[in-house]
PDB file of N, CA and C in Angstrom:
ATOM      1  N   UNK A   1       0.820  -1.202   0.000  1.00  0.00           N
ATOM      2  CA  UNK A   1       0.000   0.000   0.000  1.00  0.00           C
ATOM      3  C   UNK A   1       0.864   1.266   0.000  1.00  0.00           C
ATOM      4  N   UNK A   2       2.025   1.116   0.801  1.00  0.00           N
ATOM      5  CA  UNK A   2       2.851   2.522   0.948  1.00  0.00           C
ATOM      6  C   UNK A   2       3.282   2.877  -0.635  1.00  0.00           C
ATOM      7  N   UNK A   3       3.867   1.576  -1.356  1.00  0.00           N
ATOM      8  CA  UNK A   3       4.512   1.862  -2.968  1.00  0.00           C
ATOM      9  C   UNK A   3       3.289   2.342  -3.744  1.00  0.00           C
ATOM     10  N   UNK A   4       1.989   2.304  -3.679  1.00  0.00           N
ATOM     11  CA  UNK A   4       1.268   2.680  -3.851  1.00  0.00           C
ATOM     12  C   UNK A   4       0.881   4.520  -4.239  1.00  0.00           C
ATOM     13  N   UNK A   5       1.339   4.424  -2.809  1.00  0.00           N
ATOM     14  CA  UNK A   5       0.871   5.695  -2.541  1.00  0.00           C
ATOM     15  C   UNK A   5       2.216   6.925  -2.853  1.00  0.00           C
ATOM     16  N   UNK A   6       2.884   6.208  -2.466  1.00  0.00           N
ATOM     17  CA  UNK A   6       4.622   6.969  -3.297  1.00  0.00           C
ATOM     18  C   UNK A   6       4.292   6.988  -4.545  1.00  0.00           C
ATOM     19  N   UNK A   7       3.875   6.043  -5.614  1.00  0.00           N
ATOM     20  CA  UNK A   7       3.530   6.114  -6.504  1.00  0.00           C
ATOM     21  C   UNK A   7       2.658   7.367  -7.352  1.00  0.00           C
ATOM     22  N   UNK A   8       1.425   7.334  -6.251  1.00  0.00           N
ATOM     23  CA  UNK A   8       0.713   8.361  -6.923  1.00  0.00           C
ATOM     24  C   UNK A   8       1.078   9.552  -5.976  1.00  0.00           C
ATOM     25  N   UNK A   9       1.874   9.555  -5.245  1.00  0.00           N
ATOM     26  CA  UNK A   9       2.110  10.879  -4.815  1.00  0.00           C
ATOM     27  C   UNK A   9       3.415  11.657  -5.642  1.00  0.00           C
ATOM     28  N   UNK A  10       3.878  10.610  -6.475  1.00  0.00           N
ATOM     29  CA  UNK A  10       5.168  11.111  -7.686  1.00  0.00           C
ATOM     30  C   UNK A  10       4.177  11.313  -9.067  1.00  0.00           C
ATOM     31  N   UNK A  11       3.423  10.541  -8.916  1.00  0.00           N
ATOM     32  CA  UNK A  11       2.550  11.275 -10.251  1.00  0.00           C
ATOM     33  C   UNK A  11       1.833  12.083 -10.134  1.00  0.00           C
ATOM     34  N   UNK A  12       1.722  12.827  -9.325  1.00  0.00           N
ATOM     35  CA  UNK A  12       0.849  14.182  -9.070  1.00  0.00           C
ATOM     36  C   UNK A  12       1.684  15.039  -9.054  1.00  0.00           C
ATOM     37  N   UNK A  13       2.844  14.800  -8.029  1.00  0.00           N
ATOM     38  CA  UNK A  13       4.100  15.974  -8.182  1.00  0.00           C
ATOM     39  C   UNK A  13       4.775  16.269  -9.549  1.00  0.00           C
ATOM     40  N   UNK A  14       4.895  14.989  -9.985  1.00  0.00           N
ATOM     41  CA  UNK A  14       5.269  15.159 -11.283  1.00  0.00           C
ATOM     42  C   UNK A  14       5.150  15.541 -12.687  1.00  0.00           C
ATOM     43  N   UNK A  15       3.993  14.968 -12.871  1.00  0.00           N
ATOM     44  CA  UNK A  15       3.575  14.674 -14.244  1.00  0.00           C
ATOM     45  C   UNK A  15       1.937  15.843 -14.332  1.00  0.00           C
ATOM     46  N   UNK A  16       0.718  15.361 -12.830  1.00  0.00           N
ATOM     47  CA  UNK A  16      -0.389  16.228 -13.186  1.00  0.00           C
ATOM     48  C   UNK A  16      -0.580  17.076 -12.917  1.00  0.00           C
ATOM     49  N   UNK A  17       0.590  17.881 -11.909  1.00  0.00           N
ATOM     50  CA  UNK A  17       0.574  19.348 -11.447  1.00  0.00           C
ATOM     51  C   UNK A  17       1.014  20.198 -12.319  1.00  0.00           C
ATOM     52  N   UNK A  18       2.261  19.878 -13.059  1.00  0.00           N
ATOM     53  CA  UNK A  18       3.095  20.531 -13.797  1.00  0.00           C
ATOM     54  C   UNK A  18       2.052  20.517 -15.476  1.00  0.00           C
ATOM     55  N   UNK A  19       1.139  19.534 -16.011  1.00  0.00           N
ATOM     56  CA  UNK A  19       0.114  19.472 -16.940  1.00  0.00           C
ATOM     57  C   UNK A  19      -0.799  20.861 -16.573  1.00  0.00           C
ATOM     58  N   UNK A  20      -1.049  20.303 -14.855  1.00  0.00           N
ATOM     59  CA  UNK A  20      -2.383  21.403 -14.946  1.00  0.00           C
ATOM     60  C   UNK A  20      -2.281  23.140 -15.463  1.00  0.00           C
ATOM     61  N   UNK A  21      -0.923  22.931 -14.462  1.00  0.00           N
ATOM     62  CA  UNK A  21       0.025  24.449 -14.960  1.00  0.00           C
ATOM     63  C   UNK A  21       0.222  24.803 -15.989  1.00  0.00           C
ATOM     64  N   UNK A  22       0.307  24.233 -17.016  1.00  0.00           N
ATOM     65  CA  UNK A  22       0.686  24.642 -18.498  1.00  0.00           C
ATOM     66  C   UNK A  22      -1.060  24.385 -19.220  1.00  0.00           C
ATOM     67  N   UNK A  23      -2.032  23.828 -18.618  1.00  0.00           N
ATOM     68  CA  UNK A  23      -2.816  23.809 -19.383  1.00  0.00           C
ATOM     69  C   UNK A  23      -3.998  25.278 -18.818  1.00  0.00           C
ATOM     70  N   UNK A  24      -3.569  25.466 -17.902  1.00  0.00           N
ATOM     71  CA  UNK A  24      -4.282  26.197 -17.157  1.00  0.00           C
ATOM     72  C   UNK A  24      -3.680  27.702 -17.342  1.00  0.00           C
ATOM     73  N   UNK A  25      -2.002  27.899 -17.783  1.00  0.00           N
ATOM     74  CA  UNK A  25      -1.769  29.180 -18.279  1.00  0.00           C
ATOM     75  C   UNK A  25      -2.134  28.962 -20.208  1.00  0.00           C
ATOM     76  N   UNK A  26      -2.095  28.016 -20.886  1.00  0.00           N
ATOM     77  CA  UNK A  26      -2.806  28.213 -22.014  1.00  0.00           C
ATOM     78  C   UNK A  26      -4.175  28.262 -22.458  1.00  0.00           C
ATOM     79  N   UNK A  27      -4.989  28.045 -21.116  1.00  0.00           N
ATOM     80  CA  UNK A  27      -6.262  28.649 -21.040  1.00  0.00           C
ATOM     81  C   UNK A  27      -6.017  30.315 -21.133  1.00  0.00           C
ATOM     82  N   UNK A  28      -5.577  30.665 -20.331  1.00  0.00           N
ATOM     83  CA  UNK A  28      -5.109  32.253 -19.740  1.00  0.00           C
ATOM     84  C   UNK A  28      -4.873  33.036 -20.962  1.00  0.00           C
ATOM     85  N   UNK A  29      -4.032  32.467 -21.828  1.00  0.00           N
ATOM     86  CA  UNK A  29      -3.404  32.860 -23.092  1.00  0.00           C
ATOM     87  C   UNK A  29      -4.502  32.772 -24.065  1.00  0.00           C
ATOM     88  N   UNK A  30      -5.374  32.186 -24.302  1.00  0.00           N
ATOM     89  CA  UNK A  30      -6.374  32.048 -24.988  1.00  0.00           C
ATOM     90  C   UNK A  30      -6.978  32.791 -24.885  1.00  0.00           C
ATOM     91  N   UNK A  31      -7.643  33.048 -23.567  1.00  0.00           N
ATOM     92  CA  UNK A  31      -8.965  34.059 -23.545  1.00  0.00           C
ATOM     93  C   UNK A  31      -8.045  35.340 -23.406  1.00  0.00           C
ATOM     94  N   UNK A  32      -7.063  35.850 -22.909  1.00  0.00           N
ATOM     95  CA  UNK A  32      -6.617  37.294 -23.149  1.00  0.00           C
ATOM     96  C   UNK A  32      -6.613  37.432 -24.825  1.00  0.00           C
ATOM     97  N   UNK A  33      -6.061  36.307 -25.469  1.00  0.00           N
ATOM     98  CA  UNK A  33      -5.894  36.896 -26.948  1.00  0.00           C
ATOM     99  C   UNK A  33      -7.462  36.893 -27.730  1.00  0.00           C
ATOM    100  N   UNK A  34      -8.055  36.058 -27.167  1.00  0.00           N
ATOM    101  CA  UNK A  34      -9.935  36.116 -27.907  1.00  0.00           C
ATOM    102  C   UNK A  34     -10.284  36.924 -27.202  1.00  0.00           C
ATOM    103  N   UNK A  35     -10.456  37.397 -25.971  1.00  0.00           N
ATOM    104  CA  UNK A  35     -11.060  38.294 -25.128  1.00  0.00           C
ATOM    105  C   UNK A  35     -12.352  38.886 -26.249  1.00  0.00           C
ATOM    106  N   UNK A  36     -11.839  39.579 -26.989  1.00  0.00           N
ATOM    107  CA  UNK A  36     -12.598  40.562 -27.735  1.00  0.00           C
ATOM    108  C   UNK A  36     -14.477  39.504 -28.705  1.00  0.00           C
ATOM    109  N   UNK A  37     -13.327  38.687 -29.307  1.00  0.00           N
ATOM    110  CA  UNK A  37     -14.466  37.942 -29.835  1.00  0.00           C
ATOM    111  C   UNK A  37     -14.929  36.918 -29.013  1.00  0.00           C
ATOM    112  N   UNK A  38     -14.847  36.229 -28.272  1.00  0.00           N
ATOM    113  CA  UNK A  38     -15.487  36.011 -26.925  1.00  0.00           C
ATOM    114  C   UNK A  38     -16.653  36.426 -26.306  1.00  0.00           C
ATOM    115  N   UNK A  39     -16.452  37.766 -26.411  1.00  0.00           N
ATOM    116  CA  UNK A  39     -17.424  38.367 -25.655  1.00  0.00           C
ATOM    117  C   UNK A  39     -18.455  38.828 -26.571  1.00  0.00           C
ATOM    118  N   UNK A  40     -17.935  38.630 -28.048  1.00  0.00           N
ATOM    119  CA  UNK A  40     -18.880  38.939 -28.777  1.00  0.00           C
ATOM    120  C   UNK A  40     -19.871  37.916 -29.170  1.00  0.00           C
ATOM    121  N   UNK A  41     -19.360  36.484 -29.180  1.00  0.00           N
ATOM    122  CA  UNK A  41     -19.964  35.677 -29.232  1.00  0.00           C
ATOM    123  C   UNK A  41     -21.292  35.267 -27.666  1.00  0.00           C
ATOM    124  N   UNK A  42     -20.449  35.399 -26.502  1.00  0.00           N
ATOM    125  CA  UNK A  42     -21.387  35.481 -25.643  1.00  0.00           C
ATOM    126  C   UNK A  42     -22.962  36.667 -25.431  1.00  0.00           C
ATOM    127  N   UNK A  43     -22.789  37.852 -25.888  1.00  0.00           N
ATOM    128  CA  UNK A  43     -23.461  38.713 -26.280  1.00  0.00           C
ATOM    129  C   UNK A  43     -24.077  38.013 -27.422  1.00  0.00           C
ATOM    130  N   UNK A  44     -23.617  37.662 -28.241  1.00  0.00           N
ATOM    131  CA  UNK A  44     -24.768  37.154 -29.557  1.00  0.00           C
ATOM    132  C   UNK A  44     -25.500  35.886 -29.417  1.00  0.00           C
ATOM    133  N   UNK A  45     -24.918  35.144 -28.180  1.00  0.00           N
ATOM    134  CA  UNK A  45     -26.226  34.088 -27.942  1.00  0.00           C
ATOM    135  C   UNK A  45     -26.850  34.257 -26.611  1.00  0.00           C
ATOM    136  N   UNK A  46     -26.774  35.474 -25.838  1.00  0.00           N
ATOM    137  CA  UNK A  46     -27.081  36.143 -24.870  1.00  0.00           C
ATOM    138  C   UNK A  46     -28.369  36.760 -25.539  1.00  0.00           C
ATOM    139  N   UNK A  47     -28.724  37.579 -26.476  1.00  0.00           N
ATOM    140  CA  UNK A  47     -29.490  38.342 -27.216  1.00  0.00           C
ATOM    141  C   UNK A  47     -30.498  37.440 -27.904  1.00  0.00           C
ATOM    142  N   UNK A  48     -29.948  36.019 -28.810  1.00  0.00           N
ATOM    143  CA  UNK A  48     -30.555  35.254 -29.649  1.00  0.00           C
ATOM    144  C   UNK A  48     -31.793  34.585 -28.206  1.00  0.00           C
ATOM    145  N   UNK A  49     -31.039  34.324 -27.128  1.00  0.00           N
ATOM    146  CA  UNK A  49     -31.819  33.519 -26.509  1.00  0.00           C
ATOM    147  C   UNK A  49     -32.999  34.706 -25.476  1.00  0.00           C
ATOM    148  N   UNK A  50     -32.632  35.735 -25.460  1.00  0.00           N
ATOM    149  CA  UNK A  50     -33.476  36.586 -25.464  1.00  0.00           C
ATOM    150  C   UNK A  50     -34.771  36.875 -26.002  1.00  0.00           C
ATOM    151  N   UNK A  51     -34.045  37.142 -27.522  1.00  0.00           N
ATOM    152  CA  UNK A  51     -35.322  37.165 -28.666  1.00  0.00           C
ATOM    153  C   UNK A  51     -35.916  36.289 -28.415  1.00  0.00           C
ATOM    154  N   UNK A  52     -35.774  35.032 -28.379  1.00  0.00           N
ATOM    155  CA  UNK A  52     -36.612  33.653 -28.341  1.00  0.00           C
ATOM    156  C   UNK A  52     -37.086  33.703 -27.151  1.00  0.00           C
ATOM    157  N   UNK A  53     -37.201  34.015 -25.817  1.00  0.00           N
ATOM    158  CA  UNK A  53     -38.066  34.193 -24.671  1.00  0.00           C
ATOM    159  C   UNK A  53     -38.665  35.098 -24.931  1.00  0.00           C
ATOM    160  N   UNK A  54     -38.811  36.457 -25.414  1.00  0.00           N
ATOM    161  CA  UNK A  54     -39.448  37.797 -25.986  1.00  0.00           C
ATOM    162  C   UNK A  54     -40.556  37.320 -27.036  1.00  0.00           C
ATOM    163  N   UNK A  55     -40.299  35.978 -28.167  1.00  0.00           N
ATOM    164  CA  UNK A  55     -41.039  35.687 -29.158  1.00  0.00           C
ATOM    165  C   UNK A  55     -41.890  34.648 -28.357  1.00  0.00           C
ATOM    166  N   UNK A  56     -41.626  33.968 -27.604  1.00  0.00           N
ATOM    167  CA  UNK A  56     -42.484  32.692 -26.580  1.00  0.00           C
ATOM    168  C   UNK A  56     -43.778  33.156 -25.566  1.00  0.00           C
ATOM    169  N   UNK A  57     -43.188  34.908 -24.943  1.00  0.00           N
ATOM    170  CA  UNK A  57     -44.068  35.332 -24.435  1.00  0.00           C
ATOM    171  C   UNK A  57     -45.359  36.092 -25.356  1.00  0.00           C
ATOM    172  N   UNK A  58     -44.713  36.173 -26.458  1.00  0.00           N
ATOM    173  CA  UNK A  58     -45.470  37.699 -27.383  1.00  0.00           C
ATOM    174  C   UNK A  58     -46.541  36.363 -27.992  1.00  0.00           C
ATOM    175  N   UNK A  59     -46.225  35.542 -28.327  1.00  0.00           N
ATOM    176  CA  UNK A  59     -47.303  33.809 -28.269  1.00  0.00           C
ATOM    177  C   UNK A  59     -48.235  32.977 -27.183  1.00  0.00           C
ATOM    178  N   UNK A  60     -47.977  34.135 -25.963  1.00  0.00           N
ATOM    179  CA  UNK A  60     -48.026  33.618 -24.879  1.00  0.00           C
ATOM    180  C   UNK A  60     -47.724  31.965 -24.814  1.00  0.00           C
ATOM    181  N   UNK A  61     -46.760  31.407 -25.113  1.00  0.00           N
ATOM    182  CA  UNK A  61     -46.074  29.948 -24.900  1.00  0.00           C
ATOM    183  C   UNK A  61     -45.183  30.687 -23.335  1.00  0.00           C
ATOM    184  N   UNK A  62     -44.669  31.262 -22.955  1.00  0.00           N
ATOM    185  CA  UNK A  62     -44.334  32.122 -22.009  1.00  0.00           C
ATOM    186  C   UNK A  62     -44.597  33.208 -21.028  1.00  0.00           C
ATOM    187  N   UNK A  63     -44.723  32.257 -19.808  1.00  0.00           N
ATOM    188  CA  UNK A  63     -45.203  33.634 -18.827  1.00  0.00           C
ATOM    189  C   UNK A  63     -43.932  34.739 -18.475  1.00  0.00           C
ATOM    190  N   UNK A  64     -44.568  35.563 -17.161  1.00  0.00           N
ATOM    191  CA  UNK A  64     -43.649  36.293 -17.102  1.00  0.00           C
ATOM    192  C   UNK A  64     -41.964  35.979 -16.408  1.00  0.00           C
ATOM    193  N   UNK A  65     -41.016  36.680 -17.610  1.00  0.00           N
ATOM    194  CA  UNK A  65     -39.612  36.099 -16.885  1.00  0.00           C
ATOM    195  C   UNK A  65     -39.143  36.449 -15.205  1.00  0.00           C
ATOM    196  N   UNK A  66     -39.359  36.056 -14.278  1.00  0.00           N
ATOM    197  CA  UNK A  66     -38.562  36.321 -13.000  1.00  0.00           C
ATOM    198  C   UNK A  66     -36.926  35.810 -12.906  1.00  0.00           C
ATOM    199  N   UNK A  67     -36.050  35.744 -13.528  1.00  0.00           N
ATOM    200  CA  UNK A  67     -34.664  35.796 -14.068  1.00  0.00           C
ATOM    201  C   UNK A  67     -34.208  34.807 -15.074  1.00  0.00           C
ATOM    202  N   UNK A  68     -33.224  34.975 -15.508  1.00  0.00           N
ATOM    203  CA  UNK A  68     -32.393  34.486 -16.653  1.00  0.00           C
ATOM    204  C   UNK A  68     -31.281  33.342 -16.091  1.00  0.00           C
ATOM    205  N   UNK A  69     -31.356  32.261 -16.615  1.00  0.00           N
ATOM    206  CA  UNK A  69     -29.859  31.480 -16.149  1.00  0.00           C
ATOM    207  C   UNK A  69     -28.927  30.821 -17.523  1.00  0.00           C
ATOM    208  N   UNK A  70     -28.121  31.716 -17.391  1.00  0.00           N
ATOM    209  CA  UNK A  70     -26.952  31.587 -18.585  1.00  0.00           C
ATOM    210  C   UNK A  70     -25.633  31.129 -18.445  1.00  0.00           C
ATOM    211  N   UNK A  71     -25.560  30.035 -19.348  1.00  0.00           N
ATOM    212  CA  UNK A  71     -24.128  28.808 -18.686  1.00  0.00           C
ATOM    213  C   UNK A  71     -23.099  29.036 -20.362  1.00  0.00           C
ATOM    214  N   UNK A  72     -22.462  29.118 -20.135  1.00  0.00           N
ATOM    215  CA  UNK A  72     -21.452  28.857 -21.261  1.00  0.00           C
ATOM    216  C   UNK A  72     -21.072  27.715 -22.121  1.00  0.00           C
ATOM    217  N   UNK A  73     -22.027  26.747 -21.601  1.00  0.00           N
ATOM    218  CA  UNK A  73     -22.211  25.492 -22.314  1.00  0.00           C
ATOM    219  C   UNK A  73     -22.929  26.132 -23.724  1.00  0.00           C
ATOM    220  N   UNK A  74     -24.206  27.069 -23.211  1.00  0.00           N
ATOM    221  CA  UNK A  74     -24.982  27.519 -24.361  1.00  0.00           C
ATOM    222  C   UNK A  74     -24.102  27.526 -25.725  1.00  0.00           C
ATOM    223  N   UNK A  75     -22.934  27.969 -25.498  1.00  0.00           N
ATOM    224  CA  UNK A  75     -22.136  28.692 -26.339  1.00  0.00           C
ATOM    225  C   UNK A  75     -21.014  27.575 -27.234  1.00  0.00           C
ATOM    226  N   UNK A  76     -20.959  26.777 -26.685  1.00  0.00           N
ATOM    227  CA  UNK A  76     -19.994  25.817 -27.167  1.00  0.00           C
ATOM    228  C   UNK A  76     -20.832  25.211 -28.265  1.00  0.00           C
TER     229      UNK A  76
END
């Protein structure tokens, strides 16, 4: 059990900390350099899904909105 645990305590030090770090500053690097269109894309399915609650109520298929919940999954 101890080689075990030496085991995965060298593969965490090693191999998935030092991954997370580099994957986690090329996240960083990503969104500073998209920043711009990013946000344009979130705004444009921010709005689309708007219209479509605005067109659901004006059909009454929709009562009145008491808030919005917006995930970034939308967007992918």
């Amino acid at each position: 059990m101890v080689k075990r645990h030496e085991a995965l305590l060298h593969l965490r030090e090693n191999s998935v900390l030092k991954y997370r770090i580099e994957q986690i500053a090329a996240l960083h690097e990503y969104l500073v350099n998209n920043r711009d269109e990013l946000a344009r894309q979130i705004l444009s399915v921010f709005k689309d899904s708007c219209t479509q609650a605005l067109n659901l109520q004006k059909k009454c298929d929709k009562g009145k909105i008491q808030h919005i919940h917006f995930t970034f999954s939308d967007i992918v």
